[in-house]
Protein backbone atom coordinates (compact mmCIF):
# COMPACT_ATOMS: atom_id res chain seq x y z
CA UNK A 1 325.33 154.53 16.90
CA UNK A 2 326.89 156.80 19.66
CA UNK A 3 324.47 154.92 22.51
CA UNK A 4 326.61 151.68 20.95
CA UNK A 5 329.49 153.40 21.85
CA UNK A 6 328.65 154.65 24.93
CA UNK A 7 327.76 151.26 25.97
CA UNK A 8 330.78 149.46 25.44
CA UNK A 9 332.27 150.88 28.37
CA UNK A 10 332.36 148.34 31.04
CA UNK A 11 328.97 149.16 33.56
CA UNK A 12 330.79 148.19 37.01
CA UNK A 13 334.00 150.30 36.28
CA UNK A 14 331.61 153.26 35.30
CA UNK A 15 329.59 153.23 38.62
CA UNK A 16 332.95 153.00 40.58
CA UNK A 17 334.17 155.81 38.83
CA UNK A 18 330.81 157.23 39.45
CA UNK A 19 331.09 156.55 43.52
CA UNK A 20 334.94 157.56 43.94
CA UNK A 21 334.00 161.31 42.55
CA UNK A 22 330.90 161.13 44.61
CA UNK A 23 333.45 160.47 47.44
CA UNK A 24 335.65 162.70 46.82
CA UNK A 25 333.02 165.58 46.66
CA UNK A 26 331.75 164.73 50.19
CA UNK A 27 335.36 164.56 51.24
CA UNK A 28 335.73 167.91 50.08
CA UNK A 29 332.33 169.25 51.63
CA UNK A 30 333.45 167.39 55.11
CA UNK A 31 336.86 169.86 54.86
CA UNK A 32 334.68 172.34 54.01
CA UNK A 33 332.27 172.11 57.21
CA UNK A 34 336.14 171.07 59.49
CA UNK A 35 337.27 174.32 58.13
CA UNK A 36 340.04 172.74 56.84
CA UNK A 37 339.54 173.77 53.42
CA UNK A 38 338.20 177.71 53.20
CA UNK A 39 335.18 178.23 52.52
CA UNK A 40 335.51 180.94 49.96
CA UNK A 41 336.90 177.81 47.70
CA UNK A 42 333.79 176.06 47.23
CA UNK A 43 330.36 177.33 45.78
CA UNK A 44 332.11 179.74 43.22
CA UNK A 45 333.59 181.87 46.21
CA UNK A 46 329.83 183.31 46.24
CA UNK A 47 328.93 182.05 50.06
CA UNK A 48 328.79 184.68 52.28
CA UNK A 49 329.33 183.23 55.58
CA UNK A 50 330.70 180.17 56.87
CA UNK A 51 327.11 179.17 58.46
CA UNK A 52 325.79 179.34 55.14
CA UNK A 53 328.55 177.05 53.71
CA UNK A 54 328.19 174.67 56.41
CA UNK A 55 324.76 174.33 55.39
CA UNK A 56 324.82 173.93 51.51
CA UNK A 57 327.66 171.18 52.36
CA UNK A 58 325.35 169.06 54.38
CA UNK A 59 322.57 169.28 51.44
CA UNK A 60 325.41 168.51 49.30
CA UNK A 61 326.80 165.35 51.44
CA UNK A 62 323.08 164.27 51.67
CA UNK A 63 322.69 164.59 47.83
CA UNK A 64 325.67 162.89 47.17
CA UNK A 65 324.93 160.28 49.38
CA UNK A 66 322.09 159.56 47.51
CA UNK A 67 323.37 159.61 44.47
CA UNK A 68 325.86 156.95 45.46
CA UNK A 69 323.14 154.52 46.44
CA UNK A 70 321.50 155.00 43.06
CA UNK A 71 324.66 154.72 41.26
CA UNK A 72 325.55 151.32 43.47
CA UNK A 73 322.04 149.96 42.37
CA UNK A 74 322.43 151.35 38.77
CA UNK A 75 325.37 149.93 38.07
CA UNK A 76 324.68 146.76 39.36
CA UNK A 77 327.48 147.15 42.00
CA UNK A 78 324.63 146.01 44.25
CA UNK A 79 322.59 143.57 42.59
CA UNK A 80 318.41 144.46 42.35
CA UNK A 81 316.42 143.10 40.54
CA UNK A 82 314.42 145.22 38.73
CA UNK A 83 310.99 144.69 36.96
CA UNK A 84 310.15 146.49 33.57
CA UNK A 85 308.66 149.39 35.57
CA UNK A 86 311.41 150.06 37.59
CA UNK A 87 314.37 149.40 35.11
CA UNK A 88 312.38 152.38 32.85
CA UNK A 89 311.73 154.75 36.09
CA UNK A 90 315.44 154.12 36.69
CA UNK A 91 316.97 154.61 33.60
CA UNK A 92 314.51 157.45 32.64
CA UNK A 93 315.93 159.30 36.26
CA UNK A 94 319.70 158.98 34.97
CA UNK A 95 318.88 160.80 32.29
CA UNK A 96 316.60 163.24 33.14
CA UNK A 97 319.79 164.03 35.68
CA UNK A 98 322.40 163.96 33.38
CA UNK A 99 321.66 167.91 32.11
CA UNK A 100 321.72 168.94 35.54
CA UNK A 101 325.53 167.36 35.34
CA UNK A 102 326.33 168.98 32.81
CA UNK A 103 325.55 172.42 34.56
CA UNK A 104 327.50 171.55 37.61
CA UNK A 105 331.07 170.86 35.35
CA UNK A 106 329.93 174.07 33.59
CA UNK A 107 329.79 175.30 36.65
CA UNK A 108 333.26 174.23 38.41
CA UNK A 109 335.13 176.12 35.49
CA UNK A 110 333.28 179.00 35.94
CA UNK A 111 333.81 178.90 39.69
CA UNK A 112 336.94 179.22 42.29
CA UNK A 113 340.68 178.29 41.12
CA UNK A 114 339.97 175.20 43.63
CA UNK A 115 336.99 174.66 41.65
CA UNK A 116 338.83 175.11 38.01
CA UNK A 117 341.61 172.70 39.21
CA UNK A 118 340.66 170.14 41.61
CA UNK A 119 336.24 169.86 41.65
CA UNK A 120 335.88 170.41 37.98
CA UNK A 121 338.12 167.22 36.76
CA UNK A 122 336.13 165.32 39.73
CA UNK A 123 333.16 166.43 38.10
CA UNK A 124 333.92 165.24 34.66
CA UNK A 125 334.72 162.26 35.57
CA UNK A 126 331.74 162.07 37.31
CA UNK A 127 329.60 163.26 34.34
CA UNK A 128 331.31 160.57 31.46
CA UNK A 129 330.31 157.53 34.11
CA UNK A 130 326.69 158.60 34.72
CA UNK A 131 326.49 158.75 30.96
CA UNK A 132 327.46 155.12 30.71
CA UNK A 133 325.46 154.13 33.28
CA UNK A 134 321.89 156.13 32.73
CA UNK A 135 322.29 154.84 28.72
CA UNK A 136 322.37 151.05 30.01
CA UNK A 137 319.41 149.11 29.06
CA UNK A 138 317.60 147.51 31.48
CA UNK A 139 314.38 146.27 30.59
């Protein structure tokens, strides 16, 4: 009943959502390595140095970067084809993920006031179109 639901939610407009917060968090980690945006904002205020932020924001951009191209292929943004095998490994990788989303809004409203305001809406956002799109059939 509530995978039904879930699933009437159009797939395309779901994995853009998806990609525009995925965007907007490597905007964010891009400010973050500039300097433009303190570093003391991001990561729950808990990085100690500025080297050390520099380097979870490149894991981050890589991560998210990733995710993207998953969520493009997912969400049939970019059309693959996808046999049996790989429509299961897919879908079974959304939502293995989707728990590990859930930690990261928990996160953002237990982090910075940056976090709280600006990452953790991102982040939900995030989160409600990765549910759409892991819960898509596609075998």
């Amino acid at each position: 009943m509530m995978l039904e639901w879930i699933r009437k939610f159009d797939l395309k407009k779901a994995g853009i959502c998806s990609v525009i917060s995925g965007g907007i968090g490597i905007i964010v980690h891009i400010l973050v390595i500039a300097n433009i945006i303190p570093y003391l904002w991001v990561n729950g205020g808990r990085t100690e140095t500025f080297a050390a932020a520099q380097q979870m924001s490149t894991s981050s951009i890589v991560i998210l970067l990733v995710n993207i191209l998953i969520t493009l292929i997912a969400s049939r943004i970019i059309p693959v084809r996808l046999n049996k095998f790989w429509g299961i490994l897919l879908s079974a990788f959304l939502i293995i993920t989707l728990p590990v989303t859930l930690v990261g809004v928990i996160q953002q409203f237990l982090g910075t006031t940056f976090e709280k305001c600006v990452t953790g809406i991102v982040t939900i956002i995030g989160f409600c179109a990765d549910t759409r799109i892991a819960f898509e059939k596609r075998w």
